[in-house]
C-alpha atoms as a PDB file:
ATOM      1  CA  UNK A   1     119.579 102.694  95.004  1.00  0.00           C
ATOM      2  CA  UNK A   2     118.811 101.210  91.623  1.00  0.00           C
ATOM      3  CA  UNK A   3     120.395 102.782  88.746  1.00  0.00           C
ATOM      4  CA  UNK A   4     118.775 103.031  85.255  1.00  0.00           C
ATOM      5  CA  UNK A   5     120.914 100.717  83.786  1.00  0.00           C
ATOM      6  CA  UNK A   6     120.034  99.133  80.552  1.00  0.00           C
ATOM      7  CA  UNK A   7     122.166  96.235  78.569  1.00  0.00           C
ATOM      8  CA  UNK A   8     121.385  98.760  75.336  1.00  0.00           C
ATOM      9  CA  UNK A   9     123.459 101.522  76.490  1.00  0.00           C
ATOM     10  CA  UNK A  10     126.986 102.506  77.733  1.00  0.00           C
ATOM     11  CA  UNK A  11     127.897 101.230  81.609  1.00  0.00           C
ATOM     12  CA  UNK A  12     127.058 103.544  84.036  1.00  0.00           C
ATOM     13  CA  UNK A  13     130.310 103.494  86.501  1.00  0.00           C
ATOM     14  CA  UNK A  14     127.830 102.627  89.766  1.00  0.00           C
ATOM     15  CA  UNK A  15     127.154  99.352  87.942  1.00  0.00           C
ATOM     16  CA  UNK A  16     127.439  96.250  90.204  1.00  0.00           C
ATOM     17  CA  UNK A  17     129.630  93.453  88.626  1.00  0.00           C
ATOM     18  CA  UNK A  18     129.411  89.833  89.349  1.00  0.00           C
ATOM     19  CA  UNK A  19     130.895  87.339  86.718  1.00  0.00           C
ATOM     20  CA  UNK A  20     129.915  84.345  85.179  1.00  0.00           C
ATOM     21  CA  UNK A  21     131.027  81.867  83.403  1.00  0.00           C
ATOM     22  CA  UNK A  22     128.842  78.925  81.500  1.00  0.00           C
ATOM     23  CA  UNK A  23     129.685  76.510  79.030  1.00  0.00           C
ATOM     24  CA  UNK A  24     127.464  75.958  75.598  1.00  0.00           C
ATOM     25  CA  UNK A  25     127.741  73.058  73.351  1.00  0.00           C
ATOM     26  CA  UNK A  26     126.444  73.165  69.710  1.00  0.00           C
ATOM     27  CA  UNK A  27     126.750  70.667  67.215  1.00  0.00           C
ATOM     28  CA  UNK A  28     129.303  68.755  68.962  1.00  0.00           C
ATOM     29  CA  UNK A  29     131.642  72.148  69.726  1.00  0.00           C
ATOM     30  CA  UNK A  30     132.022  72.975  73.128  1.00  0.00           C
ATOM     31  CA  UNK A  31     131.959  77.119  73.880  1.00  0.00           C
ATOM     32  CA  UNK A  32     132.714  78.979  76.932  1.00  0.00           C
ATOM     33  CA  UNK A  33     131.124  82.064  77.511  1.00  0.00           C
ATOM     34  CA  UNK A  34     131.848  84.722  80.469  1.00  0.00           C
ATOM     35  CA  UNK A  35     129.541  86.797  81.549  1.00  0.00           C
ATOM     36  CA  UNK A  36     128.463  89.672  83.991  1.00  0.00           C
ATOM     37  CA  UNK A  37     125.589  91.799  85.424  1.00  0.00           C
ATOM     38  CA  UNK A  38     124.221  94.139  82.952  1.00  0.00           C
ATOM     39  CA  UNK A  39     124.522  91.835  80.299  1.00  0.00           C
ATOM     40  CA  UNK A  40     121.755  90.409  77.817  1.00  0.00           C
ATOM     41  CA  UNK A  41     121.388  87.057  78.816  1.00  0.00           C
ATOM     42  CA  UNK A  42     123.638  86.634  81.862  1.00  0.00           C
ATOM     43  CA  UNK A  43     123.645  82.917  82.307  1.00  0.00           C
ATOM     44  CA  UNK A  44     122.924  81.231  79.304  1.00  0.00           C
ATOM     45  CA  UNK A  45     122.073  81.443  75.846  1.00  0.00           C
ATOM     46  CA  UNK A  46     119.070  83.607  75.345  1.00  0.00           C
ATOM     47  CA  UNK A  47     116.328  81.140  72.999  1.00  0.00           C
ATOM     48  CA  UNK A  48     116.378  83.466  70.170  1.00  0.00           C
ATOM     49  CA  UNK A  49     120.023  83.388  69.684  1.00  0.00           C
ATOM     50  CA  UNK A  50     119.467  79.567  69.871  1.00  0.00           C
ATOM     51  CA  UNK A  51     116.896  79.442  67.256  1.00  0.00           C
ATOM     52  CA  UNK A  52     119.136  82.059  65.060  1.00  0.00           C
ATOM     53  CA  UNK A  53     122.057  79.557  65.668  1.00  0.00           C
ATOM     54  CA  UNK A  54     119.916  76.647  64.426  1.00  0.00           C
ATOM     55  CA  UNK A  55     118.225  77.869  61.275  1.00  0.00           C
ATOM     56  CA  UNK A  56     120.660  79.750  60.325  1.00  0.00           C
ATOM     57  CA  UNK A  57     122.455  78.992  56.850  1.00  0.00           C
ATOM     58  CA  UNK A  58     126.177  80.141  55.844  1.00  0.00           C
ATOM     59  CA  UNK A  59     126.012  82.382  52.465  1.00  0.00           C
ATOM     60  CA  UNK A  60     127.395  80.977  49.501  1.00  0.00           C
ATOM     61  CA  UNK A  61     129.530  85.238  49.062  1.00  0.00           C
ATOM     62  CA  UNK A  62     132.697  85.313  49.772  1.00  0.00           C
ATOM     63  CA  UNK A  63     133.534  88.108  53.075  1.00  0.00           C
ATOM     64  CA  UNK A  64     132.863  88.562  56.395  1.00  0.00           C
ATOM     65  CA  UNK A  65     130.159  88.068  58.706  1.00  0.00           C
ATOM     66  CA  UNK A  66     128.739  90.866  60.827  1.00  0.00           C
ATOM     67  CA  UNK A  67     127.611  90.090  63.839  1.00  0.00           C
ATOM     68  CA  UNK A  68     125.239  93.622  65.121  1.00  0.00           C
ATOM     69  CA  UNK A  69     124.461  93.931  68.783  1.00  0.00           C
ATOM     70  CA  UNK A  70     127.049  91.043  69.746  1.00  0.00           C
ATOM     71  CA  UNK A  71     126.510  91.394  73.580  1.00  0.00           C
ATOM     72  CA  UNK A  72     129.124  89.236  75.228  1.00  0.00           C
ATOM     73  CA  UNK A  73     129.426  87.248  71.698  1.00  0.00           C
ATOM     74  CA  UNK A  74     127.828  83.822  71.609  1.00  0.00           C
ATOM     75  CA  UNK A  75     126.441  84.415  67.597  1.00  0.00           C
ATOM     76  CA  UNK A  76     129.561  85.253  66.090  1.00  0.00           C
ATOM     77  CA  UNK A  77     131.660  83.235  68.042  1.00  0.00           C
ATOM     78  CA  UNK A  78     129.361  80.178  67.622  1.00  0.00           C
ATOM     79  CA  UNK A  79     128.870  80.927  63.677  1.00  0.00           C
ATOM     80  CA  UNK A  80     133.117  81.750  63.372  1.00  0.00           C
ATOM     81  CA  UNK A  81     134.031  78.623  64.857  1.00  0.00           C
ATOM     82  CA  UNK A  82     131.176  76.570  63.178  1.00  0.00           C
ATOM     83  CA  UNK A  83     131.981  78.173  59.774  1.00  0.00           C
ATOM     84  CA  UNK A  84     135.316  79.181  59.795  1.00  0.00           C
ATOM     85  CA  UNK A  85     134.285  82.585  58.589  1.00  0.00           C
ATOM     86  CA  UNK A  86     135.935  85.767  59.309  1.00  0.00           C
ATOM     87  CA  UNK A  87     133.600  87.532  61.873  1.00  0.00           C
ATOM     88  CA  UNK A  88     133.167  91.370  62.697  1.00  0.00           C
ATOM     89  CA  UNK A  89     131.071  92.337  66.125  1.00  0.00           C
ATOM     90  CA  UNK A  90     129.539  95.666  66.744  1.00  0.00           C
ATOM     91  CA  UNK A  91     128.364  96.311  70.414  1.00  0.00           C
ATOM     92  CA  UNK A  92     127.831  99.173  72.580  1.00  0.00           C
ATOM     93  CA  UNK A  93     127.525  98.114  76.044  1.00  0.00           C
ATOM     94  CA  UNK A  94     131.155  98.148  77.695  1.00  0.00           C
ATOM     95  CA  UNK A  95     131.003  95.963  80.130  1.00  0.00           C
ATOM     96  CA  UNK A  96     129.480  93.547  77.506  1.00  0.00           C
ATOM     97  CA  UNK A  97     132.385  94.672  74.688  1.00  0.00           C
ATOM     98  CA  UNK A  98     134.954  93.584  77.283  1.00  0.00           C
ATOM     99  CA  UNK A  99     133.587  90.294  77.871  1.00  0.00           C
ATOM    100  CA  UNK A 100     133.187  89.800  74.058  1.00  0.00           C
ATOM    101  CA  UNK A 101     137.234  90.575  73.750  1.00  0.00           C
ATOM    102  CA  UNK A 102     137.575  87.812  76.807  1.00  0.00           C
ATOM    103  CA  UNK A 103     135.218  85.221  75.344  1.00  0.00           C
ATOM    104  CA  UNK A 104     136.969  85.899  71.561  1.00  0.00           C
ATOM    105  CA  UNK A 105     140.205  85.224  73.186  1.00  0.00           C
ATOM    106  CA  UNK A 106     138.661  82.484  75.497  1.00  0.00           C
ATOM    107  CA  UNK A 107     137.548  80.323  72.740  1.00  0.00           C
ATOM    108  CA  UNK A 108     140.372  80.863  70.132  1.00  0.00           C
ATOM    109  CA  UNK A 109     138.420  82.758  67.646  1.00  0.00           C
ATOM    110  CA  UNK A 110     141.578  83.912  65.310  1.00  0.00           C
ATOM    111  CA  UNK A 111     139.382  85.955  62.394  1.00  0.00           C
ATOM    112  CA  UNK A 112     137.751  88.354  64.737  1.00  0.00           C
ATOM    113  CA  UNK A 113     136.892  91.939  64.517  1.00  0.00           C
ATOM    114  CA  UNK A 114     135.758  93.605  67.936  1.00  0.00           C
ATOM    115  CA  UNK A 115     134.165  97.457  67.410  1.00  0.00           C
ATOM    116  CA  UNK A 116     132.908  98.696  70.694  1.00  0.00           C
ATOM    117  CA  UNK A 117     130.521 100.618  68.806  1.00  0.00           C
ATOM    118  CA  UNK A 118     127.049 102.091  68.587  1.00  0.00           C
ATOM    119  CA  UNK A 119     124.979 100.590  65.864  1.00  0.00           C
ATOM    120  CA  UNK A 120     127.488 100.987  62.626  1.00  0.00           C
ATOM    121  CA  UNK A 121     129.336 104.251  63.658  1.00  0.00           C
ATOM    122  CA  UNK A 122     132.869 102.609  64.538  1.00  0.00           C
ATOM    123  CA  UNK A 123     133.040 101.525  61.198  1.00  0.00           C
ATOM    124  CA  UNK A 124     134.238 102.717  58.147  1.00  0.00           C
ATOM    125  CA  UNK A 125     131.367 103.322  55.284  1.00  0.00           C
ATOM    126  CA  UNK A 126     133.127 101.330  52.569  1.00  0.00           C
ATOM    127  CA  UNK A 127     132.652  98.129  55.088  1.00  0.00           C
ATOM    128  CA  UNK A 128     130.807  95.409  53.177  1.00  0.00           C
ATOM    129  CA  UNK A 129     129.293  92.254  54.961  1.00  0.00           C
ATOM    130  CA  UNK A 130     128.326  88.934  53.025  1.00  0.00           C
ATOM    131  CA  UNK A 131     126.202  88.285  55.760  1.00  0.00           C
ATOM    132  CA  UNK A 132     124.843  90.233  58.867  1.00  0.00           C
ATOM    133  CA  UNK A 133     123.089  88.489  61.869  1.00  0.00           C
ATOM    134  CA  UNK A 134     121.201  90.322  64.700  1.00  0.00           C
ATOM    135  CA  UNK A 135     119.123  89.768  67.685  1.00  0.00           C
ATOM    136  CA  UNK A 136     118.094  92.700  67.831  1.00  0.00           C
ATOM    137  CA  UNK A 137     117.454  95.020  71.134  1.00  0.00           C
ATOM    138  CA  UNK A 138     113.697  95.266  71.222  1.00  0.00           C
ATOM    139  CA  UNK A 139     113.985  97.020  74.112  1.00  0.00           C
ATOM    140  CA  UNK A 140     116.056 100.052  72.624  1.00  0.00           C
ATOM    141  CA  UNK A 141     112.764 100.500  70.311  1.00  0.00           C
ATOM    142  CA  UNK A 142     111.860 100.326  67.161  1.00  0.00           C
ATOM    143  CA  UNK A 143     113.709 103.649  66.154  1.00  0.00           C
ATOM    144  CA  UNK A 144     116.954 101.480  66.541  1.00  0.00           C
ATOM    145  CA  UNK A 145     115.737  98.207  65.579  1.00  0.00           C
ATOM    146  CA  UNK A 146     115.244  99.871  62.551  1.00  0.00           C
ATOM    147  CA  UNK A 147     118.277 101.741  62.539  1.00  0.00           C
ATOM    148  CA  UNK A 148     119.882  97.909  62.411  1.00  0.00           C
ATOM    149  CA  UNK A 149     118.281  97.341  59.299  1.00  0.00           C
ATOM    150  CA  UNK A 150     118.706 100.262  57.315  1.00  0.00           C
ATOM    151  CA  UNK A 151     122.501 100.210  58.387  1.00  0.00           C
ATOM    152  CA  UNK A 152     122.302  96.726  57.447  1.00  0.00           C
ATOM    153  CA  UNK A 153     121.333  97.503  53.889  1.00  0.00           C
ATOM    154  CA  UNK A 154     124.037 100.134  53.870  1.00  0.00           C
ATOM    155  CA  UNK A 155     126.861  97.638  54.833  1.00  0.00           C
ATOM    156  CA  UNK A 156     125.776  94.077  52.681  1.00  0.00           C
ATOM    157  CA  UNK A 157     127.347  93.622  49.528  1.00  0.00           C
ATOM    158  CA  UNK A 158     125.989  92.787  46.386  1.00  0.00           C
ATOM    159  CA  UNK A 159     123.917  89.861  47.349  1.00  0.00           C
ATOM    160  CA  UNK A 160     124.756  90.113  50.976  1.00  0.00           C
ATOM    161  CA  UNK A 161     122.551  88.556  53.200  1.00  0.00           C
ATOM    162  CA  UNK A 162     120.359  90.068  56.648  1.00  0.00           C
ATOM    163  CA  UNK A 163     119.697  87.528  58.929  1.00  0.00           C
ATOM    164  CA  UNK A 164     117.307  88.430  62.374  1.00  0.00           C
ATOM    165  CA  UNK A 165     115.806  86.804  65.026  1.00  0.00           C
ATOM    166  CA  UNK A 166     112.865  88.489  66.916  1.00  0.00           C
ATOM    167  CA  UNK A 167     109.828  86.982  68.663  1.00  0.00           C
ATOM    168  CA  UNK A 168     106.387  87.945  66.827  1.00  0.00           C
ATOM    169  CA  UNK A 169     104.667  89.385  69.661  1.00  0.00           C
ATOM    170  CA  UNK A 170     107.765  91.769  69.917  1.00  0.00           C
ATOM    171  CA  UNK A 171     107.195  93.278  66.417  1.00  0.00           C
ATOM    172  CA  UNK A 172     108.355  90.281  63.611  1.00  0.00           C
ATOM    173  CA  UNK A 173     105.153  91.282  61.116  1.00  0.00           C
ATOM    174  CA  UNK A 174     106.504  94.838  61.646  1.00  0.00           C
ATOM    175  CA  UNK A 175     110.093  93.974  60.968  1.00  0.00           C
ATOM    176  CA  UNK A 176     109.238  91.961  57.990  1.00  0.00           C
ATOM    177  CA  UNK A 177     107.080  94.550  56.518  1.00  0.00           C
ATOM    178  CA  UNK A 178     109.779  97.377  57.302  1.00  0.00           C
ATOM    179  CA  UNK A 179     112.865  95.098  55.982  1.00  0.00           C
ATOM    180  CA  UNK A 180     111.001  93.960  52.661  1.00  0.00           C
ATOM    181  CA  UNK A 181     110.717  97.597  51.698  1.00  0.00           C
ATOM    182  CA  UNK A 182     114.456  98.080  52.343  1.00  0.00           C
ATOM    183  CA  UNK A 183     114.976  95.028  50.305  1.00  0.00           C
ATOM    184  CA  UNK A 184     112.525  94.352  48.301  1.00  0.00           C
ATOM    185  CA  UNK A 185     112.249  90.903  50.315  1.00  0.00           C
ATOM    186  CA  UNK A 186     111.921  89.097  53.124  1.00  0.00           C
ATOM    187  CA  UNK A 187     111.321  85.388  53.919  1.00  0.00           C
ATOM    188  CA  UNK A 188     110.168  83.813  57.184  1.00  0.00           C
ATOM    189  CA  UNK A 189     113.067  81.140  57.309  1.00  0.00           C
ATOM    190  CA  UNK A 190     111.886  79.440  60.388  1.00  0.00           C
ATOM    191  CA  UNK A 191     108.923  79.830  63.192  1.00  0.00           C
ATOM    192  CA  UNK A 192     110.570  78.730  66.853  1.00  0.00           C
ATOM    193  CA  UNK A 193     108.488  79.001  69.809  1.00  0.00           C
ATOM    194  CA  UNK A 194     107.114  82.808  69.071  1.00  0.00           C
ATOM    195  CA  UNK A 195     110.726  83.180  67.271  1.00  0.00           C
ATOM    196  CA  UNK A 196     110.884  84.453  63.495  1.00  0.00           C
ATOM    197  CA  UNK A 197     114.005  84.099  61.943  1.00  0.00           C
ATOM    198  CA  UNK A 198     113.940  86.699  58.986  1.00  0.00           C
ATOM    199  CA  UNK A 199     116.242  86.675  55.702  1.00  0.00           C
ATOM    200  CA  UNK A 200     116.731  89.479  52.869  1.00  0.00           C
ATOM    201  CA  UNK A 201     118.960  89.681  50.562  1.00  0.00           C
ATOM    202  CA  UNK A 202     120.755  92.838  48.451  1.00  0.00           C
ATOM    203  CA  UNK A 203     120.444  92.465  45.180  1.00  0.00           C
END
């Protein structure tokens, strides 16, 4: 019987597994990612994570990247090792959280900070970001899409930046219009086959 399993929620225990493993190379760094059934993305690097990875521009602030909705990992771990920043990843899904702590390890990410976490609740309010990334799940609807970028505004310092990937016929006019009031602004960074890549920043 097929459950009602969804890579936006906690694993339910009937949950077939089946790893993975694939290997990514960016900008001359070679990544290894494992993987499993009811991940996002199983066996390879989803396009709009891609497109994220490409435009996407290290902030000039001092602190630590978030990384919101990790999945199994490849943004952070991509970004920390590109970057050398200091990374913190929020996700929800177990199954994926555990592969996120075996991919962290796997590709000798030392300034990580797992949270196996729904949206921002693990962490503490005081938590300030110079940068938060997300691909957001558009499948979890808009109600938490949202939720992402109001916590997002919550969690940035002082001229903290919100960086998001998210296809336009999935809702990027929507996003844009809904971030720039949180904001005050919002700038298309990048168009990438049906991808937006979004950036505000707190001021």
């Amino acid at each position: 019987m097929k459950n009602n399993y969804h890579y936006y929620q906690e694993n339910q225990e009937d949950l077939h597994s089946n790893p993975a493993r694939f290997d990514f190379y960016f900008q001359n760094e070679h990544f290894t990612f494992h993987t499993d059934d009811g991940v996002f993305s199983k066996g390879y690097i989803d396009y709009g994570s891609y497109a994220l990875l490409k435009a996407f521009v290290p902030p000039s602030l001092d602190g630590c990247i978030l990384d919101m909705g990790a999945g199994y990992g490849p943004i952070g771990i991509v970004l920390a090792r590109l970057y050398k920043k200091e990374i913190s990843f929020c996700e929800i899904n177990e199954r994926a959280y555990g592969l996120l702590l075996k991919n962290i390890k796997e590709n000798h990410i030392d300034q990580a900070h797992p949270y196996h976490s729904n949206l921002y609740e693990a962490l503490d309010s005081s938590i300030e970001f110079a940068c938060i990334v997300t691909n957001p799940p558009i499948r979890a609807g808009k109600q938490t899409v949202f939720a992402i970028y109001e916590g997002a505004f919550q969690h940035l310092k002082k001229n903290g930046e919100l960086w998001v990937v998210i296809q336009k016929k999935q809702g990027a006019p929507s996003s844009k219009e809904y971030i720039t009031q949180l904001f005050g602004n919002c700038c298309i960074v990048a168009r990438d086959k049906g991808y937006y890549i979004l950036k505000a920043i707190k001021y």
